[in-house]
Protein backbone atom coordinates (compact mmCIF):
# COMPACT_ATOMS: atom_id res chain seq x y z
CA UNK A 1 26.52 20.08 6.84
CA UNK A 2 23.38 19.62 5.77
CA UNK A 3 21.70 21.78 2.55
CA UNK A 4 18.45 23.48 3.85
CA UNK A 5 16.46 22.63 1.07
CA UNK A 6 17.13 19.15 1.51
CA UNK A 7 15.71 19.50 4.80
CA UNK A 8 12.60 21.00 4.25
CA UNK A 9 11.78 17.76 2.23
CA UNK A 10 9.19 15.53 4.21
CA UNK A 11 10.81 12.10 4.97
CA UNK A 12 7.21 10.78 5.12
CA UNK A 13 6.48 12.07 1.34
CA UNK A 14 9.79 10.33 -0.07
CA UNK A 15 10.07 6.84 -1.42
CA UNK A 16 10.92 4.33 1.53
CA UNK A 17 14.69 2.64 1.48
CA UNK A 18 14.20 -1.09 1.33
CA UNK A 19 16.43 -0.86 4.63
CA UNK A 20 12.79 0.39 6.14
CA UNK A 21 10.48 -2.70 5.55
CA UNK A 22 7.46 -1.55 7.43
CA UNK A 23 5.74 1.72 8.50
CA UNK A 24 1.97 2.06 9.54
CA UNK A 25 -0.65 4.85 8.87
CA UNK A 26 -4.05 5.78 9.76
CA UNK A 27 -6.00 8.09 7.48
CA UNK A 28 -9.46 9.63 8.28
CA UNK A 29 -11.58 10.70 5.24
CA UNK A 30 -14.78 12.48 4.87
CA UNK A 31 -16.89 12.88 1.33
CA UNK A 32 -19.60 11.71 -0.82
CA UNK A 33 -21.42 8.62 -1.95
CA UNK A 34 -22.77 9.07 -5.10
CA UNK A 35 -25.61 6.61 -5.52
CA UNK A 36 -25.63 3.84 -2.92
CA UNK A 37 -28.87 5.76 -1.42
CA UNK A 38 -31.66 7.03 -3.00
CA UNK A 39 -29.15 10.73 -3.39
CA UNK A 40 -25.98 11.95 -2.80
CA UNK A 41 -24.62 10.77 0.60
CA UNK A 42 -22.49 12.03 3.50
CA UNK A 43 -19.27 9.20 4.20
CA UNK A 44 -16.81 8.40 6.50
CA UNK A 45 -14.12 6.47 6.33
CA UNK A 46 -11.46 5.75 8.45
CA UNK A 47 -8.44 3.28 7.33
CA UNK A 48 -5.47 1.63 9.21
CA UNK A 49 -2.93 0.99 7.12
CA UNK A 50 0.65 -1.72 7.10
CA UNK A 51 3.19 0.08 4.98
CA UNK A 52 5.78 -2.79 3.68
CA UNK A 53 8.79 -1.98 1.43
CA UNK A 54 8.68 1.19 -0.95
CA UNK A 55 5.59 0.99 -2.43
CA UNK A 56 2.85 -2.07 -1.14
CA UNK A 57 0.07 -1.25 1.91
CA UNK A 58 -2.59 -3.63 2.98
CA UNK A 59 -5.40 -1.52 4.44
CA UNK A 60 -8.37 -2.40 7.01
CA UNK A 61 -11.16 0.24 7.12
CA UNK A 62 -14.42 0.81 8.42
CA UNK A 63 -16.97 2.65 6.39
CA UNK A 64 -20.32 4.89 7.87
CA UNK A 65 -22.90 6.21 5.52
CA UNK A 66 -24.73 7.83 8.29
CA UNK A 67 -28.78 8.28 8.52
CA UNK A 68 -29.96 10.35 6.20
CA UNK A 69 -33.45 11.22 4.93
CA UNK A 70 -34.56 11.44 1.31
CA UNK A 71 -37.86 12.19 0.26
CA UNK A 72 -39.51 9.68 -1.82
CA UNK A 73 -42.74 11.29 -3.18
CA UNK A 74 -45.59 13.55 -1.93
CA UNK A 75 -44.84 13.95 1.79
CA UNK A 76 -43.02 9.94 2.48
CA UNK A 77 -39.61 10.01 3.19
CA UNK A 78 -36.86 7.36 3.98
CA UNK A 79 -33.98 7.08 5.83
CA UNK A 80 -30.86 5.11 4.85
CA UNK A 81 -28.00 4.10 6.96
CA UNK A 82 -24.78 2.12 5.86
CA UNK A 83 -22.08 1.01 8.28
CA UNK A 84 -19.47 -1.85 7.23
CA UNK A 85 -15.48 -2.36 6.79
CA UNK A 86 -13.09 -4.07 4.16
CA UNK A 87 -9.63 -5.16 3.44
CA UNK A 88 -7.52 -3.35 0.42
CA UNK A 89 -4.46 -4.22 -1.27
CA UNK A 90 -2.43 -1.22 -2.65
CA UNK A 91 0.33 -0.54 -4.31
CA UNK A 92 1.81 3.09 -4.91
CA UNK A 93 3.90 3.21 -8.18
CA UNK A 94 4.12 7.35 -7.66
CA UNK A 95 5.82 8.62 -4.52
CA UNK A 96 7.57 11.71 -3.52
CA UNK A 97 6.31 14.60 -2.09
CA UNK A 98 2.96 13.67 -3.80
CA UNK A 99 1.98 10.14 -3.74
CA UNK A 100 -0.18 8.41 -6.22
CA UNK A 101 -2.06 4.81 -4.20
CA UNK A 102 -3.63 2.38 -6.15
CA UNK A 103 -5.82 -0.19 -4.20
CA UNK A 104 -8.25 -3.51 -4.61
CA UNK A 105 -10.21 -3.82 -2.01
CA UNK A 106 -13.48 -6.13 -0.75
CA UNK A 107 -15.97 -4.30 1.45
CA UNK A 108 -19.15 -6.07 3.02
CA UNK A 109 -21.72 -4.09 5.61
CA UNK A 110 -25.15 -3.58 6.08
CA UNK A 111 -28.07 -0.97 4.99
CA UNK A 112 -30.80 -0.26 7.03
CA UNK A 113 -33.92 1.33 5.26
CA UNK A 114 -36.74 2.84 7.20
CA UNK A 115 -39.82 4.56 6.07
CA UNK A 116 -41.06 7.98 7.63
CA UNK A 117 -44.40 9.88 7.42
CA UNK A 118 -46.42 6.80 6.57
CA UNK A 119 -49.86 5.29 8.13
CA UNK A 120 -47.68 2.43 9.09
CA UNK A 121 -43.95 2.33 9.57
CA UNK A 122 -41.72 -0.05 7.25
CA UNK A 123 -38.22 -0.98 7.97
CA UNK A 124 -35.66 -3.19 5.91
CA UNK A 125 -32.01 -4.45 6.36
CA UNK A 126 -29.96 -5.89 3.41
CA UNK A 127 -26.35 -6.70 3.41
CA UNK A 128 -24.20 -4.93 1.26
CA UNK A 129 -21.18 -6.75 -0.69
CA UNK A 130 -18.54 -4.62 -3.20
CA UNK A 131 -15.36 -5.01 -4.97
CA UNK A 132 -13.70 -1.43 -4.73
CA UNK A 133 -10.94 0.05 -6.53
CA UNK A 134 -9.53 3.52 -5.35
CA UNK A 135 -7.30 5.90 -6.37
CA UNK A 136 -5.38 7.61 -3.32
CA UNK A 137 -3.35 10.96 -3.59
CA UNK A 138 -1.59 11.56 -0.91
CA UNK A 139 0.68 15.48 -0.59
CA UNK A 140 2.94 15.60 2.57
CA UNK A 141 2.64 18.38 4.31
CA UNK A 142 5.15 17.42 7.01
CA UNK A 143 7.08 14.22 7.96
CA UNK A 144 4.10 12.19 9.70
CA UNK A 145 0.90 14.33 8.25
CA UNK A 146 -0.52 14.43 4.79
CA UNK A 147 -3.59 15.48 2.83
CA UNK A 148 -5.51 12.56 1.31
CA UNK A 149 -7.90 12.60 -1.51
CA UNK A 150 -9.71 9.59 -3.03
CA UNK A 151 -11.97 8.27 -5.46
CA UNK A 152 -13.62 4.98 -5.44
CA UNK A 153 -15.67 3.17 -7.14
CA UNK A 154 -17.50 0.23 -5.46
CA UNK A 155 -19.76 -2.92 -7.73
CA UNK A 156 -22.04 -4.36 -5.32
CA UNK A 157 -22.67 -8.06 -5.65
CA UNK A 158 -26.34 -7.82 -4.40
CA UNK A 159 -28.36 -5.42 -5.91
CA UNK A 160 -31.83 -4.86 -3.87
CA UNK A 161 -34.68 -2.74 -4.56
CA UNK A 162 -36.19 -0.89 -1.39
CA UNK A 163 -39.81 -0.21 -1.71
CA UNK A 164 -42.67 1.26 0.42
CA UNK A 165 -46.67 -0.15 0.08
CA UNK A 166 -48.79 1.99 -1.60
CA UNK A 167 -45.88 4.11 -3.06
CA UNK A 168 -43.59 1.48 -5.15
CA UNK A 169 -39.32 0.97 -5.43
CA UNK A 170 -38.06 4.30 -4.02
CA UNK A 171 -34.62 2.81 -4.53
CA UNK A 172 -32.79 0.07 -6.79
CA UNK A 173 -29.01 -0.52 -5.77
CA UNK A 174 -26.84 0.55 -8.81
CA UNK A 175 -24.14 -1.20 -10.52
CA UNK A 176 -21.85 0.67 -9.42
CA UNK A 177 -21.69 3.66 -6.67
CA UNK A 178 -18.68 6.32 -6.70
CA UNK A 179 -17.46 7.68 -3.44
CA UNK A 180 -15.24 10.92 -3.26
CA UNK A 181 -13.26 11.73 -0.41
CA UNK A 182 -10.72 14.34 1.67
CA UNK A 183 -9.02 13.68 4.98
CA UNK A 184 -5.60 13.62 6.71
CA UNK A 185 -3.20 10.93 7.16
CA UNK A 186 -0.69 10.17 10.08
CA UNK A 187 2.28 8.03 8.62
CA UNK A 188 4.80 5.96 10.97
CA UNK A 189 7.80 4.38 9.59
């Protein structure tokens, strides 16, 4: 017979047997962008994930910064966009009912900059290349479902200014930008 408490345990949120060698997840995650655009930024970021042996996932994920406006000075504003994906490497040396997911990761995309309320319009596109490390939590909630939150960090490799005529650099691409995020994942094993 089987103990009830026992039960209640999420399979999902326990370490993997090495008799399971691979499992797949998707996980959908909403948040912030600290300083890849001129402010704090709206993200979205939705991962696929191959889980192999106890504790090693390689991720592919596509990344959206969506359009949003900042105002630059007097009554100019701009509008910044990113889209892009990456690759990850993870391993998770915590597991259980609450997982702790440590990844590497390369990310490349593209920012579009455009400028609004001027006597004549100015657009840009750069590509964006970063190294990224994030952290991962990860708390089961039931067998296939569990709350993710991670933090990021991302270096980008090139580092462009944006600027509008007659108004100067609205925007110099940091050394590094921090991204915070909360979503769901779905776990198959």
């Amino acid at each position: 017979m089987c103990d009830p408490a026992l039960a209640l345990i999420p399979s999902h949120a326990t370490p993997r047997s090495d008799d399971t060698l691979l499992g797949f997840a998707a996980r959908l995650t909403g948040g912030l962008d600290t300083s890849a655009f001129p402010g704090v930024a709206m993200q979205t970021n939705l991962a696929a994930a191959l889980l192999v042996g106890a504790s090693f996932r390689a991720e592919l994920y596509g990344l959206l910064l969506p359009a949003q406006e900042f105002s630059v000075g007097g009554s100019a504003k701009t509008d910044f966009q990113l889209f892009g994906g990456g690759t990850r490497a993870c391993l998770q040396p915590v597991q259980g009912n609450i997982g702790l997911v440590l990844c590497e990761g390369l990310e490349a995309g593209q920012i579009r900059a455009s400028g609004k309320d001027l006597r004549r319009a100015q657009e840009g596109k750069v590509y964006w290349v970063a190294p990224t490390t994030t952290l991962l939590g990860l708390w089961a909630m039931t067998e296939t479902l569990a709350l993710a939150a991670s933090a990021e960090a991302a270096i980008p490799l090139l580092r462009h200014e944006f600027f509008i005529d007659g108004i100067g650099t609205v925007h110099e691409i940091p050394g590094v930008t921090v991204r915070l995020g909360l979503g769901l994942e779905l776990g198959w094993q």
